[in-house]
PDB file of N, CA and C in Angstrom:
ATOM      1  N   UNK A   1       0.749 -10.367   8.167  1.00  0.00           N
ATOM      2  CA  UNK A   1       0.084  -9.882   6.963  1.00  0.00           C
ATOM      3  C   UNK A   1      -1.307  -9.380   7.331  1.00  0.00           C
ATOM      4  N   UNK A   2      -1.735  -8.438   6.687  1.00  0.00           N
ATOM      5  CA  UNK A   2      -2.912  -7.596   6.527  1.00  0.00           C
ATOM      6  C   UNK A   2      -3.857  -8.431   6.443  1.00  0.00           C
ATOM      7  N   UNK A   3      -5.362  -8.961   6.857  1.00  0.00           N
ATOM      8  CA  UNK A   3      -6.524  -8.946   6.049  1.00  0.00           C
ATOM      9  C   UNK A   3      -6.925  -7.909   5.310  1.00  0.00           C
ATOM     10  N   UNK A   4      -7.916  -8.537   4.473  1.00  0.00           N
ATOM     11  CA  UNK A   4      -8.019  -7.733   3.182  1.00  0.00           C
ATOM     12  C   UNK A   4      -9.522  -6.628   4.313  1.00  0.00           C
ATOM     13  N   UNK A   5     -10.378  -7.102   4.867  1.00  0.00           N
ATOM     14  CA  UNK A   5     -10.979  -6.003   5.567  1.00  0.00           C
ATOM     15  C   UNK A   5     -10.852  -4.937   6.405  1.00  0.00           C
ATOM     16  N   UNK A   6      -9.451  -5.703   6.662  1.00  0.00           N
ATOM     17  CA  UNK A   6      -8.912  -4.203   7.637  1.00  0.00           C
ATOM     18  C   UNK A   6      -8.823  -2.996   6.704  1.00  0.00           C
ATOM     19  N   UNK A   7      -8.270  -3.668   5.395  1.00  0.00           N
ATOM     20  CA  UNK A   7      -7.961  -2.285   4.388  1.00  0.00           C
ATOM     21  C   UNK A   7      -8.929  -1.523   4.109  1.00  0.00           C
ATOM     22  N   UNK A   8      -9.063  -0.349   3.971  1.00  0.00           N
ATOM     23  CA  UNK A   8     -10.440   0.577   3.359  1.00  0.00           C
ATOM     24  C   UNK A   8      -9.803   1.461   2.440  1.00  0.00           C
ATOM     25  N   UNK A   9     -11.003   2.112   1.319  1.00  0.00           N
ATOM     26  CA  UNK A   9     -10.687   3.218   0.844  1.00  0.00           C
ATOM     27  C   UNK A   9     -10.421   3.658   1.101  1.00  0.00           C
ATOM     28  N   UNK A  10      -9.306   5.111   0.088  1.00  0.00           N
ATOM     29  CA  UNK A  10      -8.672   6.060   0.653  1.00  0.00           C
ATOM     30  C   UNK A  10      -7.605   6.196   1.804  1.00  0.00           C
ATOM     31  N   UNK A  11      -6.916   4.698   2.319  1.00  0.00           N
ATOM     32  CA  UNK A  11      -5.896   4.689   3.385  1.00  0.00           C
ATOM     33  C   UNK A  11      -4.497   4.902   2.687  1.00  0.00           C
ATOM     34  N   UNK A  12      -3.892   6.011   3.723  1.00  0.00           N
ATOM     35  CA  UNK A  12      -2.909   6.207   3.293  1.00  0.00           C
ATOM     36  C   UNK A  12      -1.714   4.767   3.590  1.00  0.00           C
ATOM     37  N   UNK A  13      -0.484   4.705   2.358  1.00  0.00           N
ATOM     38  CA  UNK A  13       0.056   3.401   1.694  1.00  0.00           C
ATOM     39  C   UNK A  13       1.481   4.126   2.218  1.00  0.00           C
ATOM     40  N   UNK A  14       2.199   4.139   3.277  1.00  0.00           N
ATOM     41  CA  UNK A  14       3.640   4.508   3.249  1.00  0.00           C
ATOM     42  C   UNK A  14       4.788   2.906   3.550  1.00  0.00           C
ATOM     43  N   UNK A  15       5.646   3.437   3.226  1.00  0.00           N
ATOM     44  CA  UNK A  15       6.694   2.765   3.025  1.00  0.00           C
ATOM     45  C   UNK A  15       7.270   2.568   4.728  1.00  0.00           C
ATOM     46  N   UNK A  16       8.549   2.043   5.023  1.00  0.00           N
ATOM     47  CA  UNK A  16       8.367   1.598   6.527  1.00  0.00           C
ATOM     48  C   UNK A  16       9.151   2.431   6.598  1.00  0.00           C
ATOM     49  N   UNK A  17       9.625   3.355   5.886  1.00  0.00           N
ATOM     50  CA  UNK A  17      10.646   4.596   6.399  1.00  0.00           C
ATOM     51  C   UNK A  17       9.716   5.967   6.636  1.00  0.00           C
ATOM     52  N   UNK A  18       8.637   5.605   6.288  1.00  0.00           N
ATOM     53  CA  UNK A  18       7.484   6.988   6.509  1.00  0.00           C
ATOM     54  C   UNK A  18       7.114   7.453   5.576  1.00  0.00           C
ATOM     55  N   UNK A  19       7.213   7.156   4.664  1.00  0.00           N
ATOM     56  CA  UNK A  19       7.082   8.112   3.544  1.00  0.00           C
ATOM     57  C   UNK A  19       5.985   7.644   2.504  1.00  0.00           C
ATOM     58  N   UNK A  20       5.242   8.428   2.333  1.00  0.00           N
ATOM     59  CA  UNK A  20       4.018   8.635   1.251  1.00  0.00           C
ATOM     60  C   UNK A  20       4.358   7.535  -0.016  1.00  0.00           C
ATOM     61  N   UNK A  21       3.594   6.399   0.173  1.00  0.00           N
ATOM     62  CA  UNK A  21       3.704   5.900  -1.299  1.00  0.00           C
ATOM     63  C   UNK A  21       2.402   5.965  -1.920  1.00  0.00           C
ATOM     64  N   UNK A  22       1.484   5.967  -1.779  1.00  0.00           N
ATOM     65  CA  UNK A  22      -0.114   5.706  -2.402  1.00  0.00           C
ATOM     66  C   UNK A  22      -1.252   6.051  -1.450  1.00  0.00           C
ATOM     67  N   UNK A  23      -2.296   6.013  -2.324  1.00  0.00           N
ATOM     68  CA  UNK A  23      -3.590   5.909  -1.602  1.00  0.00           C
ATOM     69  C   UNK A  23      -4.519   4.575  -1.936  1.00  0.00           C
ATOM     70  N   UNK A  24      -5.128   4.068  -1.289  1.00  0.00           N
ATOM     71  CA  UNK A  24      -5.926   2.953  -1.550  1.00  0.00           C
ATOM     72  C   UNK A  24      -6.629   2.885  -2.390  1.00  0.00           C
ATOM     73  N   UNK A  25      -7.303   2.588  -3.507  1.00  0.00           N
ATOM     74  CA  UNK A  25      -8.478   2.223  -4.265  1.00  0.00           C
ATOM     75  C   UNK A  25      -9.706   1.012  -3.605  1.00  0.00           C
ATOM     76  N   UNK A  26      -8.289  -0.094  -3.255  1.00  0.00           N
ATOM     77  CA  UNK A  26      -9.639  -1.093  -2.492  1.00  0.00           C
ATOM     78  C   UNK A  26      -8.489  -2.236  -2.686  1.00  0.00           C
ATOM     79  N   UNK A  27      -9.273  -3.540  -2.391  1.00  0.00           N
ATOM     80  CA  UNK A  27      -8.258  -4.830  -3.005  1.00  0.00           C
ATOM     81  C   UNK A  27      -9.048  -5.910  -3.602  1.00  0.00           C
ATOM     82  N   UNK A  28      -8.220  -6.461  -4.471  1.00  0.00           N
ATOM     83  CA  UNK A  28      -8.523  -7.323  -5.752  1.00  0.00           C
ATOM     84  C   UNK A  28      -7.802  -8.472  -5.649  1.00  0.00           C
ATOM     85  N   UNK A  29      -8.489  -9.872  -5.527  1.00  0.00           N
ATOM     86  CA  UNK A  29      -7.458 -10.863  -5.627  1.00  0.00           C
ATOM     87  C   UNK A  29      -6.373 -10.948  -5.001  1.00  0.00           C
ATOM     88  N   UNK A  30      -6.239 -10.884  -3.780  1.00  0.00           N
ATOM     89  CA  UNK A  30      -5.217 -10.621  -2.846  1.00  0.00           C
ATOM     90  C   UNK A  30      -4.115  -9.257  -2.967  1.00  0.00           C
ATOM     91  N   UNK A  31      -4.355  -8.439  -3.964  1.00  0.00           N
ATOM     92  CA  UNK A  31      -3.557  -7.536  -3.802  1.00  0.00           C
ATOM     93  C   UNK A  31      -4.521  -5.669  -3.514  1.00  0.00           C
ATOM     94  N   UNK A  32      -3.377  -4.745  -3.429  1.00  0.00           N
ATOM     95  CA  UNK A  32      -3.823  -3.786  -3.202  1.00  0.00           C
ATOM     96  C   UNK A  32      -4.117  -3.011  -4.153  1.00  0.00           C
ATOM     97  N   UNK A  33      -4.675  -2.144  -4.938  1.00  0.00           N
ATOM     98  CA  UNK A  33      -5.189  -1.425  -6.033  1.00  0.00           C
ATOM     99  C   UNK A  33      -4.643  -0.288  -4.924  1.00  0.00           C
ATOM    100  N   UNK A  34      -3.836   0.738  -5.537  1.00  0.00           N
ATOM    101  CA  UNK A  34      -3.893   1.960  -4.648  1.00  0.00           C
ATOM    102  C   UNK A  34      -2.976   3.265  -6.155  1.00  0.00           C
ATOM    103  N   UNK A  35      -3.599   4.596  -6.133  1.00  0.00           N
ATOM    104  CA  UNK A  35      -3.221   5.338  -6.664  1.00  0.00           C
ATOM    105  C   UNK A  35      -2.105   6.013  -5.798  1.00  0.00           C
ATOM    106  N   UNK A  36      -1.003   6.859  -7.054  1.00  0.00           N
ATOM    107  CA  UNK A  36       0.455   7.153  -6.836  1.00  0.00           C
ATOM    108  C   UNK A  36       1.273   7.640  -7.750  1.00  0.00           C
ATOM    109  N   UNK A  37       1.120   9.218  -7.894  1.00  0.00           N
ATOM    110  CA  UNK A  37       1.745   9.881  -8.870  1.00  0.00           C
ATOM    111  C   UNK A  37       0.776   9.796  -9.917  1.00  0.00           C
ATOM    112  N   UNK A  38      -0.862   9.539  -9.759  1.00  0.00           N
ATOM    113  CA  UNK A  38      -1.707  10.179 -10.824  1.00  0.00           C
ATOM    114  C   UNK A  38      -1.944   8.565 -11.801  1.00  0.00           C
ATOM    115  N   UNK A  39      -1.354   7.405 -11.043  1.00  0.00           N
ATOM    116  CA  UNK A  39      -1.658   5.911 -11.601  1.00  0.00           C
ATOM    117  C   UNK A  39      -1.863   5.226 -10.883  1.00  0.00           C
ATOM    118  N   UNK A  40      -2.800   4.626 -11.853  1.00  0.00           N
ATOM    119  CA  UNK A  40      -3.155   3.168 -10.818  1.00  0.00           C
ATOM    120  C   UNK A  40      -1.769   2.119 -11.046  1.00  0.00           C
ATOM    121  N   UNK A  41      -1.371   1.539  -9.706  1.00  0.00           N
ATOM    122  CA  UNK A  41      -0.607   0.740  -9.487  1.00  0.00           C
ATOM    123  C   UNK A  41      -1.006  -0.771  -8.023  1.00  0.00           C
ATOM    124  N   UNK A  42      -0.585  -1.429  -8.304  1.00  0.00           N
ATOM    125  CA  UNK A  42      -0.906  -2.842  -7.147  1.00  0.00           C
ATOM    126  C   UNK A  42       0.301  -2.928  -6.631  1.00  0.00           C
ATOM    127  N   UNK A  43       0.074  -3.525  -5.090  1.00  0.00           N
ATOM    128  CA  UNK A  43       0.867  -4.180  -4.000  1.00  0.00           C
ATOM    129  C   UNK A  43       0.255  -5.291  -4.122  1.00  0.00           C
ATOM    130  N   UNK A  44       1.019  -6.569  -3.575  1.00  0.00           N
ATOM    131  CA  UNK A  44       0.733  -7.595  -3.116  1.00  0.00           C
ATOM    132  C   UNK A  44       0.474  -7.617  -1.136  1.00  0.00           C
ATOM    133  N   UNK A  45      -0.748  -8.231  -0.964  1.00  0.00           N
ATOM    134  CA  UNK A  45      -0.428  -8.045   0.653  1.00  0.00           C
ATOM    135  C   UNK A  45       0.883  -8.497   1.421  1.00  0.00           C
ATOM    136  N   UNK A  46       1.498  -9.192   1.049  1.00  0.00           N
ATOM    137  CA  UNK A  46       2.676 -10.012   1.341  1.00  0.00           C
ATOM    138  C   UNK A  46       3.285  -9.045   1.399  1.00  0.00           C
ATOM    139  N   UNK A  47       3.551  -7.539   0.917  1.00  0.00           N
ATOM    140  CA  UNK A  47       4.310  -6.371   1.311  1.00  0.00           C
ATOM    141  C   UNK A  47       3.875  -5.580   2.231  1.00  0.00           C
ATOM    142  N   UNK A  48       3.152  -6.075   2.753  1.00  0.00           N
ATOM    143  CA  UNK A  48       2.073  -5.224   4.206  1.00  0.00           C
ATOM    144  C   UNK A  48       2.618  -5.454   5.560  1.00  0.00           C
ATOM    145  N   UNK A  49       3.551  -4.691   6.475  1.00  0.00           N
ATOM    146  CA  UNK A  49       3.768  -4.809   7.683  1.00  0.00           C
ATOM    147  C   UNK A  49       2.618  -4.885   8.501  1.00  0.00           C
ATOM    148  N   UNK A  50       1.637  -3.713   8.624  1.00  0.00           N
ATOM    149  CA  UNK A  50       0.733  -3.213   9.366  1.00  0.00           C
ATOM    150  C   UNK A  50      -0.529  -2.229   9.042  1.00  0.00           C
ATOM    151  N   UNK A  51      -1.674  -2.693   9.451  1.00  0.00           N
ATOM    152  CA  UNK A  51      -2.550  -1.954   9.284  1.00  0.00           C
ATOM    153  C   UNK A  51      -2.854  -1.296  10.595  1.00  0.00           C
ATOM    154  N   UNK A  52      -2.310   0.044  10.457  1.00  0.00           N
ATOM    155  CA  UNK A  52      -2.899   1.208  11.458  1.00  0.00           C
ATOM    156  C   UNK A  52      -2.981   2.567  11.969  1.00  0.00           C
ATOM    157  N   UNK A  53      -3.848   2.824  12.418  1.00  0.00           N
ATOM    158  CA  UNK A  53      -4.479   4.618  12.715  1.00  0.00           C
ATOM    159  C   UNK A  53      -5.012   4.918  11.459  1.00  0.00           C
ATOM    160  N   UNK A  54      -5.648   4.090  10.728  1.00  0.00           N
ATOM    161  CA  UNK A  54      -6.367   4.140   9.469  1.00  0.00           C
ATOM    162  C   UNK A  54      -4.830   4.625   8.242  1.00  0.00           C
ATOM    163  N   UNK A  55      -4.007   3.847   8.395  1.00  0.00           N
ATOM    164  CA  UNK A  55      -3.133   3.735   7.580  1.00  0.00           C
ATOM    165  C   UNK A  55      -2.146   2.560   7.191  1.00  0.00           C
ATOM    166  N   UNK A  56      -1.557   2.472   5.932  1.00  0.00           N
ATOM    167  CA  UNK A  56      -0.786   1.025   5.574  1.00  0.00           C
ATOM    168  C   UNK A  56       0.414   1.569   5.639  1.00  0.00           C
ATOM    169  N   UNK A  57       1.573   0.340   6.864  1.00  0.00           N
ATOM    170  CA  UNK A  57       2.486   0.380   6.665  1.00  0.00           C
ATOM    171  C   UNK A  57       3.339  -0.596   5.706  1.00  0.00           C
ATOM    172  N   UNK A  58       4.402  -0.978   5.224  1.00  0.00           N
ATOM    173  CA  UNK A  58       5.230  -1.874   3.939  1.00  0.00           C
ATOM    174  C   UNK A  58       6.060  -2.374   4.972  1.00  0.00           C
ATOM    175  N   UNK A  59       6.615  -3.022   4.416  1.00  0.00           N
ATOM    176  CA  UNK A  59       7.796  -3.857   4.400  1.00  0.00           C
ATOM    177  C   UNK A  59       8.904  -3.649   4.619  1.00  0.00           C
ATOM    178  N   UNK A  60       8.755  -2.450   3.319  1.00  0.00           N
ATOM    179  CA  UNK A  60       9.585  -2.134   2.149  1.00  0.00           C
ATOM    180  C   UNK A  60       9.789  -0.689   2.343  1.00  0.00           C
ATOM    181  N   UNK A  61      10.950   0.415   1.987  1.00  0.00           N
ATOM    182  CA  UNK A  61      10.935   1.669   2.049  1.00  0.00           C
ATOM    183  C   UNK A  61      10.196   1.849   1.156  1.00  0.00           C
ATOM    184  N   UNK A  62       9.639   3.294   1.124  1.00  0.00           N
ATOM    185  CA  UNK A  62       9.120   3.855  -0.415  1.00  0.00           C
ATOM    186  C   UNK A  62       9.224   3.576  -1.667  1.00  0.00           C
ATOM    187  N   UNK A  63      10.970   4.158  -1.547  1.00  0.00           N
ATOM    188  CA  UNK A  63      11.912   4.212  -2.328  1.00  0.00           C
ATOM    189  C   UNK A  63      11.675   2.487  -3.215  1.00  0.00           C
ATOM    190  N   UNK A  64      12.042   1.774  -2.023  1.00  0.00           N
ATOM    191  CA  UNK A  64      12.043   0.074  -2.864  1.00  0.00           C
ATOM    192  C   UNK A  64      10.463  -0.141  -3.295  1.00  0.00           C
ATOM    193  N   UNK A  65       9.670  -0.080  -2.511  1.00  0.00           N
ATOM    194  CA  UNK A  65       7.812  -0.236  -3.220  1.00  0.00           C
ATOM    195  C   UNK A  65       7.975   0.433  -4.168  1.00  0.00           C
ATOM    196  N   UNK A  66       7.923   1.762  -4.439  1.00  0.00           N
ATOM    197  CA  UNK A  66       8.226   2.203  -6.061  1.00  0.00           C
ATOM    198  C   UNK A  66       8.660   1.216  -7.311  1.00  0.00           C
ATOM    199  N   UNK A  67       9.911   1.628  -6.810  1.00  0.00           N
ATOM    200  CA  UNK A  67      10.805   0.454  -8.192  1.00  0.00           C
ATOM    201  C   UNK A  67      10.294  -0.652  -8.894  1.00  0.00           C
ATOM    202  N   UNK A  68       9.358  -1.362  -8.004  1.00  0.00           N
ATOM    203  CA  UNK A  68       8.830  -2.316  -8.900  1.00  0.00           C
ATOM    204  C   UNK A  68       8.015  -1.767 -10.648  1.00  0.00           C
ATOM    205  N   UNK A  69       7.257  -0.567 -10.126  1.00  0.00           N
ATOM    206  CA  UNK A  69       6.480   0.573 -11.280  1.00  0.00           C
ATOM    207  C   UNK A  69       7.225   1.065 -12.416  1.00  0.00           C
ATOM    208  N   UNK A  70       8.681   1.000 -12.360  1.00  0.00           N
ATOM    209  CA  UNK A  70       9.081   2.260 -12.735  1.00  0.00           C
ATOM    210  C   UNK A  70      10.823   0.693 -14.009  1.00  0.00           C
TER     211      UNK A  70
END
């Protein structure tokens, strides 16, 4: 799991299949604040594979991080 300082504004949020899920806002109470499709939406860090090359990898495909939103 991620520390919460590794995370920064503006890091790109993909899914573990590659694919674009969000951008960062920051983090709150153990989770992630990150915009996606024009809303604010949260991750929990517990869905965080990896923080790196100034980007967040998941867990989770896109596809499944979505679904929770929707």
């Amino acid at each position: 799991m991620a520390n919460a300082p590794q995370i920064k504004e503006h890091m790109a949020v993909k899914g573990s299949d590659g694919k674009h899920v969000g951008t960062v806002l920051g983090v709150e109470n153990g989770r992630v604040k990150l915009i996606s499709g024009g809303m604010d939406h949260d991750i929990d860090m517990t869905m965080i594979d990896a923080v790196e090359k100034g980007m967040i990898r998941l867990r989770k495909t896109a596809e499944e991080a979505v679904k929770a939103w929707h």
